[in-house]
N, C-alpha and C. Protein backbone atom coordinates (compact mmCIF):
# COMPACT_ATOMS: atom_id res chain seq x y z
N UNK A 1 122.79 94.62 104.07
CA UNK A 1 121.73 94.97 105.00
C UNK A 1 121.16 93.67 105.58
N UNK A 2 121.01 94.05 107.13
CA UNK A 2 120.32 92.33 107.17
C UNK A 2 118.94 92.23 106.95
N UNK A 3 118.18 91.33 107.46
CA UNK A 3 117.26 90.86 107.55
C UNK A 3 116.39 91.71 108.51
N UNK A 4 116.88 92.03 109.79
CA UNK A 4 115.88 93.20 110.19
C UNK A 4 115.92 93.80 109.82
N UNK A 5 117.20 94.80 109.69
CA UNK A 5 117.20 95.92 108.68
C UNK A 5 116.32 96.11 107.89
N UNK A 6 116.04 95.38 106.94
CA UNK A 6 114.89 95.51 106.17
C UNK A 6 113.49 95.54 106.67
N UNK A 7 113.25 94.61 107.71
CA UNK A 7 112.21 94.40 108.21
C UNK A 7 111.53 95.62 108.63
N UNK A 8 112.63 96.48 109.52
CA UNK A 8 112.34 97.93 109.73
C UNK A 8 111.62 98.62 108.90
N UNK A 9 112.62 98.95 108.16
CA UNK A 9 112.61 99.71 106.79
C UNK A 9 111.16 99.87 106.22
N UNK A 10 110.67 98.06 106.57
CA UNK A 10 109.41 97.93 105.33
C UNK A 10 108.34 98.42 106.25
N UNK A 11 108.70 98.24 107.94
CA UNK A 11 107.91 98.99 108.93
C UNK A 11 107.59 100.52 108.54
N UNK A 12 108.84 100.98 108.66
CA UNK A 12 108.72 102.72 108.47
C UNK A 12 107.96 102.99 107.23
N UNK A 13 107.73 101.89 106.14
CA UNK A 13 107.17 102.64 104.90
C UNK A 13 105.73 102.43 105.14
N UNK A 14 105.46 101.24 106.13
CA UNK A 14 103.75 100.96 106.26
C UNK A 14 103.55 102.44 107.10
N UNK A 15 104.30 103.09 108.02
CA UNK A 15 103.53 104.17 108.95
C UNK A 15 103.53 105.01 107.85
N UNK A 16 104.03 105.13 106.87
CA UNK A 16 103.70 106.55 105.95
C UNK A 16 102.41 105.93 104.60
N UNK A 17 101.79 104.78 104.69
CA UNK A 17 100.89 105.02 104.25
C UNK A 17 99.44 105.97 104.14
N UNK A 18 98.79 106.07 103.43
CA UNK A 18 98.06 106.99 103.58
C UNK A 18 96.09 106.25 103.79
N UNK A 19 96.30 104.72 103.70
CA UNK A 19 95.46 104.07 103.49
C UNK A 19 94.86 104.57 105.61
N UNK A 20 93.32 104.17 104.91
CA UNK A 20 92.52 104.86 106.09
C UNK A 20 92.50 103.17 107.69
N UNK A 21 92.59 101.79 106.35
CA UNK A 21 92.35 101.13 107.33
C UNK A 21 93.64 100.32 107.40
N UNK A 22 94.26 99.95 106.69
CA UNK A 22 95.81 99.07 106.29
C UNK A 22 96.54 99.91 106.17
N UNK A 23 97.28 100.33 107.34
CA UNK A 23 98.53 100.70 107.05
C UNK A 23 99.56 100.02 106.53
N UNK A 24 99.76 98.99 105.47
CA UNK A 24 100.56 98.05 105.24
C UNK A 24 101.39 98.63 104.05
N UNK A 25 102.90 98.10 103.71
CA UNK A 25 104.05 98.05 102.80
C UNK A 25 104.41 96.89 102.29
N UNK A 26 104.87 96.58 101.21
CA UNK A 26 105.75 95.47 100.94
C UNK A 26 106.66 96.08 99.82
N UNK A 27 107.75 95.46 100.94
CA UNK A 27 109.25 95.90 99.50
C UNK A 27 109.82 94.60 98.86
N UNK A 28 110.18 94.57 97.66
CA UNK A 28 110.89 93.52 97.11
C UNK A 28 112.17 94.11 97.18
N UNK A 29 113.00 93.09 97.60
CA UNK A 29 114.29 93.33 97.61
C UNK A 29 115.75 92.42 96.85
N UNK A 30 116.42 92.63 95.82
CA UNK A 30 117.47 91.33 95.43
C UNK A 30 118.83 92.41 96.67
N UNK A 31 118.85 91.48 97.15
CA UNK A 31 120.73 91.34 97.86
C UNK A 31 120.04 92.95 99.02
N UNK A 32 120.52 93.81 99.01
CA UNK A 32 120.54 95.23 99.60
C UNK A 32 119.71 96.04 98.93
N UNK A 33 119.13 95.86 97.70
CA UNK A 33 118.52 97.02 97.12
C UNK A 33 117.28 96.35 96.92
N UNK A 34 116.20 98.08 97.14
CA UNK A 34 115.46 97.70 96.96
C UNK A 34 114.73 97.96 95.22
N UNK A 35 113.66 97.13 95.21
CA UNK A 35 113.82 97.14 93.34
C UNK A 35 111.75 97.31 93.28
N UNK A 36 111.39 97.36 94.64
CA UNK A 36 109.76 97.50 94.02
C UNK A 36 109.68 98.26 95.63
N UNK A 37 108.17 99.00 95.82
CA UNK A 37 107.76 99.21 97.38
C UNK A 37 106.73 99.39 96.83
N UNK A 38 105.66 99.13 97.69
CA UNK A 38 104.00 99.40 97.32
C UNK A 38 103.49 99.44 98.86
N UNK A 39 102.39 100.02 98.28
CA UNK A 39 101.78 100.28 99.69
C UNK A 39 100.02 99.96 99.42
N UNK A 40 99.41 99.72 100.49
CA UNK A 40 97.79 99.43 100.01
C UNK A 40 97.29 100.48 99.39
N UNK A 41 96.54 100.35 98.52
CA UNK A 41 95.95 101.83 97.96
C UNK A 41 94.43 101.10 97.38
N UNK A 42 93.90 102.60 97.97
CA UNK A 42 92.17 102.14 97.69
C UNK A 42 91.73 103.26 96.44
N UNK A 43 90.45 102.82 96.05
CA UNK A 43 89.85 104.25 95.13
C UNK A 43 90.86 104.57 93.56
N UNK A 44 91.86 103.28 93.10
CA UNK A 44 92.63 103.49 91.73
C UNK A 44 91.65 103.26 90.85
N UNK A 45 91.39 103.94 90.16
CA UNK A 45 90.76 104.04 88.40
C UNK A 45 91.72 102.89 87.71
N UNK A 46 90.85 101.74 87.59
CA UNK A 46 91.48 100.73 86.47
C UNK A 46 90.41 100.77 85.22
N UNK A 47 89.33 101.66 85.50
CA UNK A 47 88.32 101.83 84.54
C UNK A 47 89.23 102.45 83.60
N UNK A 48 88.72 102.15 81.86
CA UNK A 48 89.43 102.17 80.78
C UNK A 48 88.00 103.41 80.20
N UNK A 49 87.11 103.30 80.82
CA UNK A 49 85.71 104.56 80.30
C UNK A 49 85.40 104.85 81.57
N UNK A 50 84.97 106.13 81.77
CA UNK A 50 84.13 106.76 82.67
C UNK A 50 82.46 106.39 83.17
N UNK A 51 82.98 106.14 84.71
CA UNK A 51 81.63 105.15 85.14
C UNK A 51 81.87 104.19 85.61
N UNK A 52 83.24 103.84 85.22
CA UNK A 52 83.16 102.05 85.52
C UNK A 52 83.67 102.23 86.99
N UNK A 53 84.20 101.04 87.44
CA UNK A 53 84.30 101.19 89.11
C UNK A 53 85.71 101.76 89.39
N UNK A 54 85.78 101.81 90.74
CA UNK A 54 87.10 101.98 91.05
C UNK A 54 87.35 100.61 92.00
N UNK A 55 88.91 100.41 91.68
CA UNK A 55 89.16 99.36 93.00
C UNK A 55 90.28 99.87 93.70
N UNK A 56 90.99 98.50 94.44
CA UNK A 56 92.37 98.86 95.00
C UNK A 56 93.10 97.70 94.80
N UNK A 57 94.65 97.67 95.49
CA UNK A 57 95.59 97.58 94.91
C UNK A 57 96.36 97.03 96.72
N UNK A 58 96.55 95.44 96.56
CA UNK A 58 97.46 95.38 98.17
C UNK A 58 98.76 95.64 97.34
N UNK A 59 99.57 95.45 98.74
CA UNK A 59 100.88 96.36 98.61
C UNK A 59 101.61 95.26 98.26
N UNK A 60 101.13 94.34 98.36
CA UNK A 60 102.44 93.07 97.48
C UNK A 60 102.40 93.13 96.37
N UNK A 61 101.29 93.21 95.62
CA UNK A 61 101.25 92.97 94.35
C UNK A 61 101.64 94.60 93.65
N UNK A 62 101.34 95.46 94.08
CA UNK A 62 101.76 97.22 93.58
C UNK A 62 103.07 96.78 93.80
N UNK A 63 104.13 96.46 95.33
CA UNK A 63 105.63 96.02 95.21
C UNK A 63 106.34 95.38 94.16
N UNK A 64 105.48 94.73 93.18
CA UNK A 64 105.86 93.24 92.45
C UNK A 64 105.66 94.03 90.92
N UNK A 65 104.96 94.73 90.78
CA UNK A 65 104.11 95.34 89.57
C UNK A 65 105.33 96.80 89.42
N UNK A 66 106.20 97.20 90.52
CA UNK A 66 106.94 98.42 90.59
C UNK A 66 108.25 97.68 90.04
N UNK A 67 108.81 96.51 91.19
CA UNK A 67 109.68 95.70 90.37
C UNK A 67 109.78 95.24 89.13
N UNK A 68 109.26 94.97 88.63
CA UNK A 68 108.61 94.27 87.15
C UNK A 68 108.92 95.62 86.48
N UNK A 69 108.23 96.88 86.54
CA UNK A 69 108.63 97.87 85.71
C UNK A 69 110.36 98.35 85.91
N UNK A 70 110.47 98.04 86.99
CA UNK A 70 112.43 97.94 87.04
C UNK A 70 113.63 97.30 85.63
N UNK A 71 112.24 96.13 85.56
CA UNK A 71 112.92 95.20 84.61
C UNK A 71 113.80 94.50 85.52
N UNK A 72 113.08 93.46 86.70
CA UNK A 72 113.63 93.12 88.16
C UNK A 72 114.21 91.74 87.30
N UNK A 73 115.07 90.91 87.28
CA UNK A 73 115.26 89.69 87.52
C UNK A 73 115.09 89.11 88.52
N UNK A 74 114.04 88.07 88.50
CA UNK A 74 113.49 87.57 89.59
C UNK A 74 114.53 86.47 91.11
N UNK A 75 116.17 86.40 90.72
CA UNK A 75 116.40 85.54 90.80
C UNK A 75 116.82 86.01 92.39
N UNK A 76 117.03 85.16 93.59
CA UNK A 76 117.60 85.67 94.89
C UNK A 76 116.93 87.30 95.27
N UNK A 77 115.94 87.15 94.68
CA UNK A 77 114.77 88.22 95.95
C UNK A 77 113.72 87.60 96.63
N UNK A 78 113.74 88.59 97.90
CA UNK A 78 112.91 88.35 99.06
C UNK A 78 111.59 89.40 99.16
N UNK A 79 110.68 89.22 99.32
CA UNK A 79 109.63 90.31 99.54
C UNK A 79 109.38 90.38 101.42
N UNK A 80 109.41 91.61 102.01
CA UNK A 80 108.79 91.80 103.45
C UNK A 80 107.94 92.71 103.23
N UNK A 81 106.78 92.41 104.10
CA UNK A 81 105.58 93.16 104.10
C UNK A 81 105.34 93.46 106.00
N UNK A 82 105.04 94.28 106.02
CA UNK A 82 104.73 95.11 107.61
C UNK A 82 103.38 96.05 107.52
N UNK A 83 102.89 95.71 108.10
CA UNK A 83 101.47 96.69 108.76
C UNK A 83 101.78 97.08 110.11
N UNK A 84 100.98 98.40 110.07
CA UNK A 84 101.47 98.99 111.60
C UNK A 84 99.62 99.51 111.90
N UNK A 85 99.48 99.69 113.43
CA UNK A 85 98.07 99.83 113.97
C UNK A 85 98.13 101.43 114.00
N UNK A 86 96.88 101.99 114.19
CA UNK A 86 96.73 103.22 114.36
C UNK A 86 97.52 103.98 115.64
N UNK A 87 97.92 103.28 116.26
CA UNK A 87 99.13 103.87 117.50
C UNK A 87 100.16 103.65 117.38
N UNK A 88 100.25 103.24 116.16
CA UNK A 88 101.86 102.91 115.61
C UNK A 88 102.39 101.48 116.22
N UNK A 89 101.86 100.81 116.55
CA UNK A 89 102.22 98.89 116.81
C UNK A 89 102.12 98.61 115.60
N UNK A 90 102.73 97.48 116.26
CA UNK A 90 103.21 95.98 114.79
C UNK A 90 102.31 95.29 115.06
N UNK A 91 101.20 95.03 113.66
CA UNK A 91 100.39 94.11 113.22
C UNK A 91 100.59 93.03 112.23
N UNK A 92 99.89 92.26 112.29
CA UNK A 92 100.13 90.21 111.56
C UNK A 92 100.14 91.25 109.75
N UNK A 93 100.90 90.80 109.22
CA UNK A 93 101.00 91.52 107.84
C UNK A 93 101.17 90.13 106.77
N UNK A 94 100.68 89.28 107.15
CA UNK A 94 100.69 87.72 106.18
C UNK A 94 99.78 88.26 104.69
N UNK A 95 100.79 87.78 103.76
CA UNK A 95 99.94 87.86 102.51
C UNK A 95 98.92 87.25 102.27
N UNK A 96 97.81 87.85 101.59
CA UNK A 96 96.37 86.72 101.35
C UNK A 96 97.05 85.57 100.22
N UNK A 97 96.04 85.06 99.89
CA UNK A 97 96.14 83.73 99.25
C UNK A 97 96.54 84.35 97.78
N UNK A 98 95.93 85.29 97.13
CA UNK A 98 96.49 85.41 96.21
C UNK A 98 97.55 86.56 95.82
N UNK A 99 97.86 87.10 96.96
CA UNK A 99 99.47 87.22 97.02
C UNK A 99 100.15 86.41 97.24
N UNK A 100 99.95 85.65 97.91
CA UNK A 100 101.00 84.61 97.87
C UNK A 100 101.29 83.84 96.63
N UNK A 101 99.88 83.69 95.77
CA UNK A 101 100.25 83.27 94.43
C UNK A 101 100.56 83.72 93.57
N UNK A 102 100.84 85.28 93.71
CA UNK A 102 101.25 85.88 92.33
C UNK A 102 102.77 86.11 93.01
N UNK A 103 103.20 85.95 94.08
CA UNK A 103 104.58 86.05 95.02
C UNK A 103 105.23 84.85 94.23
N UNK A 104 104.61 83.88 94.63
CA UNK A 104 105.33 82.05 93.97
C UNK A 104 105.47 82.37 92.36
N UNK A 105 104.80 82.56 91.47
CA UNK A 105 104.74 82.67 90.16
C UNK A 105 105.70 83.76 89.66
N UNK A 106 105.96 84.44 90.49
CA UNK A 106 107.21 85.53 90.08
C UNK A 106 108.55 85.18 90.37
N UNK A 107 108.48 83.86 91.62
CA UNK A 107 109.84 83.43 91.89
C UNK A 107 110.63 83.90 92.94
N UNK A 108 109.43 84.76 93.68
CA UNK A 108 110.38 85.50 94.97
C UNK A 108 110.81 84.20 95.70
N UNK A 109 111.90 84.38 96.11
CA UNK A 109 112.35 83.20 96.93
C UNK A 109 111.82 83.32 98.42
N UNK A 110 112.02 84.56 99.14
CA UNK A 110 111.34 84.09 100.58
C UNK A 110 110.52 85.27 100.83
N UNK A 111 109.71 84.88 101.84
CA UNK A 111 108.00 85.84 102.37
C UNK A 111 108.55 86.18 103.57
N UNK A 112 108.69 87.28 104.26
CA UNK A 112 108.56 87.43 105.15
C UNK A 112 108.07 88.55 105.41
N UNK A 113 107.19 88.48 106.81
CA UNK A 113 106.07 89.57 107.54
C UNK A 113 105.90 90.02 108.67
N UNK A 114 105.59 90.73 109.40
CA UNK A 114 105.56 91.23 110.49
C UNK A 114 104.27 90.33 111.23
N UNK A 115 104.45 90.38 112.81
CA UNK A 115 103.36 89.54 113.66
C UNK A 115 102.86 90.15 114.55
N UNK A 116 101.95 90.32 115.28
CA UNK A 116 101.47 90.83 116.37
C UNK A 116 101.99 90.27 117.29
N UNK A 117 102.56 91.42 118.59
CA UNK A 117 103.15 90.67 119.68
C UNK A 117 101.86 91.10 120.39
N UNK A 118 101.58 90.27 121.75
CA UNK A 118 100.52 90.01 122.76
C UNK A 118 101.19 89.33 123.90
């Protein structure tokens, strides 16, 4: 599969998010397959007792956290991440800072993201 190919792919999974303001995806991928996909998700219970807060979850790190339960070997994978706008355009989908650091510490070899055209 190439490189757009995928790029697509990780497009079509951001429009089926269900998130109200980020429509965003990120798939990890070794060679053709894919081995994690996450998507933004708001409102997850990480509370361990009732009461405590709720948070959320970007889609790189849910992608990375799905891989990992694969039992992924980290070695020659790529992560792409894509956000799409409420009319269905391509939006800047750059990982924050600490995706990018839990991306490096896992060993993904390359980042790539979708950009806003203008």
């Amino acid at each position: 599969m190439t490189l757009k190919n995928k790029i697509l792919k990780t497009i079509e999974e951001a429009a089926k998010s269900k998130h109200r303001k980020f429509k965003l995806a990120a798939i990890v991928w070794q060679g053709s397959k894919v081995i994690g996909i996450g998507h933004n998700h708001y409102n997850i219970d990480f509370a361990t007792k009732p009461g405590k807060r709720k948070g959320g979850i970007h889609a790189e790190a849910l992608a990375i956290v799905r891989a990992n339960s694969n039992k992924a070997k980290w070695k020659h994978t790529i992560i792409t991440v894509a956000r799409v706008g409420k009319r269905g355009n391509i939006l800047e989908a750059k990982p924050c800072k600490d995706c990018m650091r839990l991306i490096e510490k896992m060993g993904i070899d390359k980042v790539y993201w979708t950009t806003e055209r203008k």
